[in-house]
PDB file of N, CA and C in Angstrom:
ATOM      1  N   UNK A   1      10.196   8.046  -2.182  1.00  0.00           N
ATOM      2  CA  UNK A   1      10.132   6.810  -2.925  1.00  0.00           C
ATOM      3  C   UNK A   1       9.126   6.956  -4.071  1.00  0.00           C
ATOM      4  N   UNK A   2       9.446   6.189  -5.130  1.00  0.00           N
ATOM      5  CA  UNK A   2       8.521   6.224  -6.064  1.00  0.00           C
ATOM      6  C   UNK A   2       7.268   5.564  -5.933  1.00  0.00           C
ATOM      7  N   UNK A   3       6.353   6.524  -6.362  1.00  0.00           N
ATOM      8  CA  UNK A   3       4.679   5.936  -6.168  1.00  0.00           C
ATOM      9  C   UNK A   3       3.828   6.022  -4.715  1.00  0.00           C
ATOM     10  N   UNK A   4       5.058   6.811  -3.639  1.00  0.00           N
ATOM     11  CA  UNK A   4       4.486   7.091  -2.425  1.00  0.00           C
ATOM     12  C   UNK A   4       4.245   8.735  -2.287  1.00  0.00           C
ATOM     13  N   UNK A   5       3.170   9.108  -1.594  1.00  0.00           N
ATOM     14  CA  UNK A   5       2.901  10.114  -0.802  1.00  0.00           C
ATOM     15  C   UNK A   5       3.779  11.116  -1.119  1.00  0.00           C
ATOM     16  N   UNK A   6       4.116  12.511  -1.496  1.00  0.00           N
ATOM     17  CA  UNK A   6       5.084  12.996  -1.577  1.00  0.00           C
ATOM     18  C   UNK A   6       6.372  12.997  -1.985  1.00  0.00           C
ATOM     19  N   UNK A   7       6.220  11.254  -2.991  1.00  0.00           N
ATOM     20  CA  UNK A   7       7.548  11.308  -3.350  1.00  0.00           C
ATOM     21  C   UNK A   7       7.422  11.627  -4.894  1.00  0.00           C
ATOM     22  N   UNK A   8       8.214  10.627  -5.442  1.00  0.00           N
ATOM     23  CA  UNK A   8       8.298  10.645  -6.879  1.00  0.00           C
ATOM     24  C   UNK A   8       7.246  10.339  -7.602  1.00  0.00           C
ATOM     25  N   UNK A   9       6.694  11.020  -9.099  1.00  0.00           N
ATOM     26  CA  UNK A   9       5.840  10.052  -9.491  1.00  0.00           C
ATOM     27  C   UNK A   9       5.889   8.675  -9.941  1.00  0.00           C
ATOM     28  N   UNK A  10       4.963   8.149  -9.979  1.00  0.00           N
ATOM     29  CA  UNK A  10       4.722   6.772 -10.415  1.00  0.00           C
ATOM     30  C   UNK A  10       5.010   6.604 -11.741  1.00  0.00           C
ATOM     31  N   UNK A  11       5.197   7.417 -12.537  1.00  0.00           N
ATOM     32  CA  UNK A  11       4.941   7.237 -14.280  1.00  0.00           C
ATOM     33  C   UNK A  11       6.576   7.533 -14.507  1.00  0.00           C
ATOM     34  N   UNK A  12       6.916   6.269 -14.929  1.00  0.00           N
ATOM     35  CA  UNK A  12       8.467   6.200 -15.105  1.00  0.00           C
ATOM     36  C   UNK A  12       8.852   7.119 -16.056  1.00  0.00           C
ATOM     37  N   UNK A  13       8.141   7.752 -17.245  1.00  0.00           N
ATOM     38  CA  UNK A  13       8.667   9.158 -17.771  1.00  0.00           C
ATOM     39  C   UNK A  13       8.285  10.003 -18.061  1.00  0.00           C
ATOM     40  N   UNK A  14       7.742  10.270 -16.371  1.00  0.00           N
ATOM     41  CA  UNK A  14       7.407  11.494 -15.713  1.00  0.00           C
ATOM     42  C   UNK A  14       8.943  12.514 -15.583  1.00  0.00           C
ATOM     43  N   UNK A  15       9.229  13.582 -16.182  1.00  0.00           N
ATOM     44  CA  UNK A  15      10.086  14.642 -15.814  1.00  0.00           C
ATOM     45  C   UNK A  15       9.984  15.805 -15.115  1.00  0.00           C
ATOM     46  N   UNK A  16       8.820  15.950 -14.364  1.00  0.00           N
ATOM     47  CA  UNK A  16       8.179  16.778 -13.915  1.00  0.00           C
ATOM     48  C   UNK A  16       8.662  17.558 -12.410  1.00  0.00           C
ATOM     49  N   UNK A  17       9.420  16.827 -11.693  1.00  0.00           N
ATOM     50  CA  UNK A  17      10.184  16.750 -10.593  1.00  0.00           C
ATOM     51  C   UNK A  17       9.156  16.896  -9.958  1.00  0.00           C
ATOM     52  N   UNK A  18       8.122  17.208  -9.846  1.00  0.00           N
ATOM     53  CA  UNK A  18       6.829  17.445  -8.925  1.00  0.00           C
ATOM     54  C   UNK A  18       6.484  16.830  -8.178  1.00  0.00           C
ATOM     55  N   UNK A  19       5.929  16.672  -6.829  1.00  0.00           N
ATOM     56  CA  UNK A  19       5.490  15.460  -5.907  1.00  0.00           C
ATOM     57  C   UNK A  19       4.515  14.792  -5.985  1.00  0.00           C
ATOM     58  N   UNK A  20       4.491  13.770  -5.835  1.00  0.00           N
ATOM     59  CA  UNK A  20       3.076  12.995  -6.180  1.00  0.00           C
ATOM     60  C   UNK A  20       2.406  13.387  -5.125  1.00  0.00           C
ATOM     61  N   UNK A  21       1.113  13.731  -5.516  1.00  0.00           N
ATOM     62  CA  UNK A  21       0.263  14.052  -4.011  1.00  0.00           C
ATOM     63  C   UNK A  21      -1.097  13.334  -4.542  1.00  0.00           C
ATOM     64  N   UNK A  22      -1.075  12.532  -5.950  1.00  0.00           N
ATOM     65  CA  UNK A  22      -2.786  12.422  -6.744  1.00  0.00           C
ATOM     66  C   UNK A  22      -2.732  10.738  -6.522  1.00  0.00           C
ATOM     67  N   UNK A  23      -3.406  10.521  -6.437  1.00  0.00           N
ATOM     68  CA  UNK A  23      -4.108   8.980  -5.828  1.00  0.00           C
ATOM     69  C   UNK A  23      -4.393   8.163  -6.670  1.00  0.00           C
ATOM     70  N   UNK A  24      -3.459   6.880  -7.732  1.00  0.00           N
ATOM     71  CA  UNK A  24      -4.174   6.382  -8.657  1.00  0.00           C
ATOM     72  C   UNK A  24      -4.827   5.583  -8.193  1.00  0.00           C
ATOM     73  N   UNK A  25      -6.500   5.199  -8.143  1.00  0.00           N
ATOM     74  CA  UNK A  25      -7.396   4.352  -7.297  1.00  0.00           C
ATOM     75  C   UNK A  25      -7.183   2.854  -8.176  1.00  0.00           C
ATOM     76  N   UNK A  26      -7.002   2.826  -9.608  1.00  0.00           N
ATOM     77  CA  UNK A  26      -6.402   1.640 -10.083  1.00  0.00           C
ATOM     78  C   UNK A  26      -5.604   0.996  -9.877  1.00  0.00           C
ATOM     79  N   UNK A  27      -4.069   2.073  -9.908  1.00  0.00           N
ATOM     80  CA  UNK A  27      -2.551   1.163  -9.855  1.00  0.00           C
ATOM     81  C   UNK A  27      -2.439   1.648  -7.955  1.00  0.00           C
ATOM     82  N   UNK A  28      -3.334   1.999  -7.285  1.00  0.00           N
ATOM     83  CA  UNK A  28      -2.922   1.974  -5.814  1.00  0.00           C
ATOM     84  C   UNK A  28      -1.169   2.665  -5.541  1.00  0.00           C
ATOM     85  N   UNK A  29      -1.060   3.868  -6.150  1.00  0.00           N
ATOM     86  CA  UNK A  29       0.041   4.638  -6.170  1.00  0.00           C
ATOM     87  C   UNK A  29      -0.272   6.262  -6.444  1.00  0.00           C
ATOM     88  N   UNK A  30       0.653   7.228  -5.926  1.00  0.00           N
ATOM     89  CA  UNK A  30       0.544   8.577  -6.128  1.00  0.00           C
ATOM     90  C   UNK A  30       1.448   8.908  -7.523  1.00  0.00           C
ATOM     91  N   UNK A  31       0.768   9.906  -8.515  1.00  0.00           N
ATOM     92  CA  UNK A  31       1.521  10.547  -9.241  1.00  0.00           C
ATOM     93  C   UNK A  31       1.474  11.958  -9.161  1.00  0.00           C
ATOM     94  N   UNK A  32       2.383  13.030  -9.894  1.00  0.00           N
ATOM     95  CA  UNK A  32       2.515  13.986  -9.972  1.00  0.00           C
ATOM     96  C   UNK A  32       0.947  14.687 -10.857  1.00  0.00           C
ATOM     97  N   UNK A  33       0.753  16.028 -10.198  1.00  0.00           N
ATOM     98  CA  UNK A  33      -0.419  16.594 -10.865  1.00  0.00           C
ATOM     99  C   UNK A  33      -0.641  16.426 -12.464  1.00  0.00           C
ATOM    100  N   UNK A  34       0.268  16.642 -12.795  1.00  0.00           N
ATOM    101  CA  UNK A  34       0.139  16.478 -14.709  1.00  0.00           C
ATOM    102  C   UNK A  34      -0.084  15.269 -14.995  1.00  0.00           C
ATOM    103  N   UNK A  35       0.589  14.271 -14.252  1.00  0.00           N
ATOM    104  CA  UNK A  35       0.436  12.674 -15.049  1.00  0.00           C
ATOM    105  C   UNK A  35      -0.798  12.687 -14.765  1.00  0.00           C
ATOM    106  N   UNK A  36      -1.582  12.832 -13.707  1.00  0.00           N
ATOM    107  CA  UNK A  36      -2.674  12.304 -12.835  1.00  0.00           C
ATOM    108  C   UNK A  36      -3.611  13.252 -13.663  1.00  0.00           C
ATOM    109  N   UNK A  37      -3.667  14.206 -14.405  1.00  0.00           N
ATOM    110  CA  UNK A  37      -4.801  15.319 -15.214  1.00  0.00           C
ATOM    111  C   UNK A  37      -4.780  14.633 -16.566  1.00  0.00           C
ATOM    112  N   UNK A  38      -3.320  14.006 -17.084  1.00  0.00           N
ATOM    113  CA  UNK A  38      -3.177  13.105 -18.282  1.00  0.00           C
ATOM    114  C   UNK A  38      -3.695  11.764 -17.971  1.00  0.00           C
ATOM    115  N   UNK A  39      -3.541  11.354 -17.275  1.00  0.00           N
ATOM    116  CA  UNK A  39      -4.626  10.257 -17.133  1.00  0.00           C
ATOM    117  C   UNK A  39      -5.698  10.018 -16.719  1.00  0.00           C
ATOM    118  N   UNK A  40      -6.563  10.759 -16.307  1.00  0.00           N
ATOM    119  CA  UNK A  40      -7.735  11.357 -15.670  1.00  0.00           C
ATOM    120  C   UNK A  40      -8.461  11.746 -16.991  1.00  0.00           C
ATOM    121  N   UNK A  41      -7.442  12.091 -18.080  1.00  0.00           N
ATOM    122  CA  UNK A  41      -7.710  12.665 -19.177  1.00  0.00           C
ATOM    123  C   UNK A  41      -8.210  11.762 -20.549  1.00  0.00           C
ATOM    124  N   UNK A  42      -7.805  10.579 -20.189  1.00  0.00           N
ATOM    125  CA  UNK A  42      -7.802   9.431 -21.121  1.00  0.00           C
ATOM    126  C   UNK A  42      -8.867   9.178 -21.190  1.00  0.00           C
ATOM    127  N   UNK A  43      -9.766   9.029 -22.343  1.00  0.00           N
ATOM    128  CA  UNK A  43     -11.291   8.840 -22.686  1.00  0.00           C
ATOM    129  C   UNK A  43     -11.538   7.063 -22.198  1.00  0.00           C
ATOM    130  N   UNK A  44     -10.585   6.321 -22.176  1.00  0.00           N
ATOM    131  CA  UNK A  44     -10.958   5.119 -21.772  1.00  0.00           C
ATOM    132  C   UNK A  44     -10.884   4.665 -19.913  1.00  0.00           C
ATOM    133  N   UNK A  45      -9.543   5.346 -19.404  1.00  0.00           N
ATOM    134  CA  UNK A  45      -9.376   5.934 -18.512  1.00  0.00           C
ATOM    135  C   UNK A  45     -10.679   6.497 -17.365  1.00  0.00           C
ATOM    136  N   UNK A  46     -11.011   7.588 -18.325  1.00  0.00           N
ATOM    137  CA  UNK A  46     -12.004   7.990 -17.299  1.00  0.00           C
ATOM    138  C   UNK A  46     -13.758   7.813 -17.587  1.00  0.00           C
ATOM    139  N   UNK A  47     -13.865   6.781 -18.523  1.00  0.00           N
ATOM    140  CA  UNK A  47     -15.037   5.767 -19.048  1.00  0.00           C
ATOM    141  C   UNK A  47     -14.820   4.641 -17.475  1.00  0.00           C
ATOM    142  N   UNK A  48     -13.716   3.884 -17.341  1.00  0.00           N
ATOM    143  CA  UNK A  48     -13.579   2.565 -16.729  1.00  0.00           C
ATOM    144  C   UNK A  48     -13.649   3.005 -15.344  1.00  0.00           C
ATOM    145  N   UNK A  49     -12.735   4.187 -14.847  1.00  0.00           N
ATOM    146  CA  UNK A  49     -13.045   4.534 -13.671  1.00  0.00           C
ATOM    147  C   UNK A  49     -14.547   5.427 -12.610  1.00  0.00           C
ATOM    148  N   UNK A  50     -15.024   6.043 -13.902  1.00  0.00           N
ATOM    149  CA  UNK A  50     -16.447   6.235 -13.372  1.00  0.00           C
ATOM    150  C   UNK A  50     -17.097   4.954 -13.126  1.00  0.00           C
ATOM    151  N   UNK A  51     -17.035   3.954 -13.772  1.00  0.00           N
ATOM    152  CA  UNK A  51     -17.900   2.951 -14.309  1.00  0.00           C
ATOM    153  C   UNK A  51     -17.552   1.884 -12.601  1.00  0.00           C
ATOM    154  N   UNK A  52     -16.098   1.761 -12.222  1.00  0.00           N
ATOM    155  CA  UNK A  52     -15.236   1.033 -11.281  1.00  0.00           C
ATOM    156  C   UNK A  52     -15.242   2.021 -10.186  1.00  0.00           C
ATOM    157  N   UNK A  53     -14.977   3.184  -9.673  1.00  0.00           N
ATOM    158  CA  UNK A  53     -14.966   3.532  -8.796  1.00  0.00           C
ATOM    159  C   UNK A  53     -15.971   4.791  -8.799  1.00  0.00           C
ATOM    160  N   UNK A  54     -16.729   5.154  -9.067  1.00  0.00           N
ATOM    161  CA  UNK A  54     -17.942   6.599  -9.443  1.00  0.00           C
ATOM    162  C   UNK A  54     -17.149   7.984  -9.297  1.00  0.00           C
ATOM    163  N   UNK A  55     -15.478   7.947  -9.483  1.00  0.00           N
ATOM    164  CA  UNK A  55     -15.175   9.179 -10.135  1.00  0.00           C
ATOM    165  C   UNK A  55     -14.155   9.189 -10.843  1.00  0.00           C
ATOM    166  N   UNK A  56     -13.097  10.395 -10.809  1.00  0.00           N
ATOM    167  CA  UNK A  56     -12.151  10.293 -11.996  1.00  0.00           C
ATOM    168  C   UNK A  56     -11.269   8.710 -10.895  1.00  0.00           C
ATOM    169  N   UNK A  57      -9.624   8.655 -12.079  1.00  0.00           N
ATOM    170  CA  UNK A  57      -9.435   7.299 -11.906  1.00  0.00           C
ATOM    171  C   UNK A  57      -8.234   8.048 -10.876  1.00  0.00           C
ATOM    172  N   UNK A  58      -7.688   9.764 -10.490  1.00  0.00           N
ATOM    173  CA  UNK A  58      -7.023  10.130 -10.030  1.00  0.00           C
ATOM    174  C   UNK A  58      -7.598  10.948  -9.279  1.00  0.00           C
ATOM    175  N   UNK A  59      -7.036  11.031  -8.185  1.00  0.00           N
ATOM    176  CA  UNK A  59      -7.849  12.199  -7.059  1.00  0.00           C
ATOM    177  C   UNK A  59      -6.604  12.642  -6.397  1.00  0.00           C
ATOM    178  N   UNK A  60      -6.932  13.657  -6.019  1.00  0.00           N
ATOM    179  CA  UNK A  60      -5.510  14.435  -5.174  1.00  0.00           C
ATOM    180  C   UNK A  60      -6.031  14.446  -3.243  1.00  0.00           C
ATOM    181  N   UNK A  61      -5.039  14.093  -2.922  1.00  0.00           N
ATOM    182  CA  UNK A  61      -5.371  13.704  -1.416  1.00  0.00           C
ATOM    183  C   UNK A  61      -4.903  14.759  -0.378  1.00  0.00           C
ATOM    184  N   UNK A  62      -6.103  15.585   0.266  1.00  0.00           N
ATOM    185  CA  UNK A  62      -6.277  16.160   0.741  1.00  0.00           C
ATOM    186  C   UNK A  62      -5.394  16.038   2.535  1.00  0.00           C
ATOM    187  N   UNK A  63      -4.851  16.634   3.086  1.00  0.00           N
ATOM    188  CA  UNK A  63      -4.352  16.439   3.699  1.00  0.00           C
ATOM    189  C   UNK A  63      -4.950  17.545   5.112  1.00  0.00           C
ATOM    190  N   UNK A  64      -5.453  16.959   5.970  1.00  0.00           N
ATOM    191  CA  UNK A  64      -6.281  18.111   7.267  1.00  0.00           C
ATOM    192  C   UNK A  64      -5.479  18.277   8.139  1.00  0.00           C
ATOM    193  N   UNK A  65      -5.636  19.601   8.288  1.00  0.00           N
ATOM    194  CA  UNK A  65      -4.677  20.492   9.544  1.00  0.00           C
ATOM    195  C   UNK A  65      -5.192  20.239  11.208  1.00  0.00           C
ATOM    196  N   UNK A  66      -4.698  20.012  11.458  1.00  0.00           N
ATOM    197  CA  UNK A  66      -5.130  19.514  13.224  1.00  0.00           C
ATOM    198  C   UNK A  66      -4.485  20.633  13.716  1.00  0.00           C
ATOM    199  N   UNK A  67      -5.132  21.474  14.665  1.00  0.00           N
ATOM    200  CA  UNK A  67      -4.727  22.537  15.824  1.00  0.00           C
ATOM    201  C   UNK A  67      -5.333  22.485  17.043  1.00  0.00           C
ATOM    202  N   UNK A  68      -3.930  22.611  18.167  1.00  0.00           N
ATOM    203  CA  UNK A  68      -4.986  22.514  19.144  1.00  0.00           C
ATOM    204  C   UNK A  68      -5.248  24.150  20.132  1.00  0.00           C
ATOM    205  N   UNK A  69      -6.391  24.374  20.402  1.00  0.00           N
ATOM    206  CA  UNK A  69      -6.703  26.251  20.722  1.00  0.00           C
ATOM    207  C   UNK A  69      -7.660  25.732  21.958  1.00  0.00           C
ATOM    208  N   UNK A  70      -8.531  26.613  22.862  1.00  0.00           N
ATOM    209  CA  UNK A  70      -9.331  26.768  23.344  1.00  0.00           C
ATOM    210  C   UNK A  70     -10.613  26.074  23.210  1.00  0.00           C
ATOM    211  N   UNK A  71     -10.770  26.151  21.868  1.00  0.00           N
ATOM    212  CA  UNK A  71     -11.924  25.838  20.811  1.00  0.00           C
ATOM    213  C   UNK A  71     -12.122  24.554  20.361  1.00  0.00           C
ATOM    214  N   UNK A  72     -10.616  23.873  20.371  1.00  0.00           N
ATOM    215  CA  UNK A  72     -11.349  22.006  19.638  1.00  0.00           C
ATOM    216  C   UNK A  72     -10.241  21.466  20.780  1.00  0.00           C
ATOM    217  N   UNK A  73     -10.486  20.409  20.240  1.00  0.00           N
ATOM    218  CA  UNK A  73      -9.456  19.076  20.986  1.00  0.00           C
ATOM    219  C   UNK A  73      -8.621  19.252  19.862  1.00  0.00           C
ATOM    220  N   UNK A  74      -7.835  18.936  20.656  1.00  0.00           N
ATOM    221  CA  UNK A  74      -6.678  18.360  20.052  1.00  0.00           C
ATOM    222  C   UNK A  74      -6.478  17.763  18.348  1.00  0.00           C
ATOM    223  N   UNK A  75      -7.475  16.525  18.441  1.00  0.00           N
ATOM    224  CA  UNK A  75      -7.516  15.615  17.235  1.00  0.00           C
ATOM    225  C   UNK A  75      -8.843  15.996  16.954  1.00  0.00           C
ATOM    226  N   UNK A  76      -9.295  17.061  16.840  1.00  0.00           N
ATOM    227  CA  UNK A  76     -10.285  17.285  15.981  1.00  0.00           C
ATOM    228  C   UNK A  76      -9.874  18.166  14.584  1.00  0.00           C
ATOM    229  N   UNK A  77     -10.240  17.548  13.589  1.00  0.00           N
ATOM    230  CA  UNK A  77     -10.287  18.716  12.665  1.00  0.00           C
ATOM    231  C   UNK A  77     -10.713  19.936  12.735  1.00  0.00           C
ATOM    232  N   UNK A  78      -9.991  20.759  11.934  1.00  0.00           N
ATOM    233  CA  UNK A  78     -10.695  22.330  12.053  1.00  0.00           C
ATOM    234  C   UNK A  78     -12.063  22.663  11.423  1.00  0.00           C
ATOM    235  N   UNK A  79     -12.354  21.897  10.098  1.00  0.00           N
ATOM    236  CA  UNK A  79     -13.928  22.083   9.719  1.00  0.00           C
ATOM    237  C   UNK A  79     -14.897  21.259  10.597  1.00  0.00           C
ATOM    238  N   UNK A  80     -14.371  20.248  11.441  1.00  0.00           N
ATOM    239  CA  UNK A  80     -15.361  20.047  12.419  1.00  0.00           C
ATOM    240  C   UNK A  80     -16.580  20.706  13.101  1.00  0.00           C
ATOM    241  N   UNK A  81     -15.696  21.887  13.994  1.00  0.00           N
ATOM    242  CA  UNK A  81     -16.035  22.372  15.187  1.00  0.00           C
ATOM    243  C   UNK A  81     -16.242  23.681  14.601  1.00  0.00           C
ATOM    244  N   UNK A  82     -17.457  24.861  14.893  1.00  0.00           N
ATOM    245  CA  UNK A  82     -17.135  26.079  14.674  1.00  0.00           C
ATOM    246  C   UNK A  82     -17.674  27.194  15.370  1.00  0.00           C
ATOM    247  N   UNK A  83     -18.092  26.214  16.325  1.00  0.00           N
ATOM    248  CA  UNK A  83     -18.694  27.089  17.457  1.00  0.00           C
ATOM    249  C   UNK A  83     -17.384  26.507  19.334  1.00  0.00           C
ATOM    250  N   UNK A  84     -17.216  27.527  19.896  1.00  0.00           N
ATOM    251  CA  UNK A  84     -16.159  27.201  21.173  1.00  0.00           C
ATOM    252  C   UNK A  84     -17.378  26.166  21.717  1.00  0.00           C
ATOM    253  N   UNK A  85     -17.166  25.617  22.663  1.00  0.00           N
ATOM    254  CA  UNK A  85     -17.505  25.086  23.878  1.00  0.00           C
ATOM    255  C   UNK A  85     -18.646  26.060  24.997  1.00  0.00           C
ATOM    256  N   UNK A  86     -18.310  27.261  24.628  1.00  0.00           N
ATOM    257  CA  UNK A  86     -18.353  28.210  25.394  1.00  0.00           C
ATOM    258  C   UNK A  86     -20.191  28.929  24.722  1.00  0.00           C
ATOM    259  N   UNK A  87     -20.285  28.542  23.427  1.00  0.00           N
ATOM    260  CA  UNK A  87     -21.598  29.015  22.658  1.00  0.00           C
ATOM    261  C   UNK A  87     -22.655  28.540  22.605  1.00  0.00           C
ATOM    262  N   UNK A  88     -23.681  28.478  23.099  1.00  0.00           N
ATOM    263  CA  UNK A  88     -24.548  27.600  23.172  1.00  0.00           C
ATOM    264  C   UNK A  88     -26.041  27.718  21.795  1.00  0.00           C
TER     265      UNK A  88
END
């Protein structure tokens, strides 16, 4: 869907086919990497959003790998933990 997570970008002429994975913290929607570096890019843009949120106005959303081993739980993240259970 457009403006969600992995889908389409938000910027209606966006041609980029690319997935939105970047976070607009203004319009509360994902765009594709280029729109989101072009608007990130905008001198007024990224004046209002330092000023409104203390960084750029696009961020790309990181997505954490959950595994489960010996070593963590289940629902722990992997940069969590980096010592086993077992290390004192």
């Amino acid at each position: 869907m457009k403006g969600e997570y992995n889908g389409v970008c938000n910027l209606t002429a966006c041609t980029s086919g690319k997935p939105a994975t970047w976070y607009n913290h203004g319009s509360q929607a994902y765009y594709c990497r280029s729109c989101a570096m072009r608007l990130n890019n905008d001198p007024f843009n990224k004046r209002d959003a330092e000023r409104l949120f203390g960084h750029d106005l696009c961020t790309e959303k990181i997505v954490i790998e959950y595994r489960a081993n010996l070593e963590m739980d289940i629902d722990t993240p992997i940069f969590e933990k980096s010592k086993s259970k077992y290390h004192k």
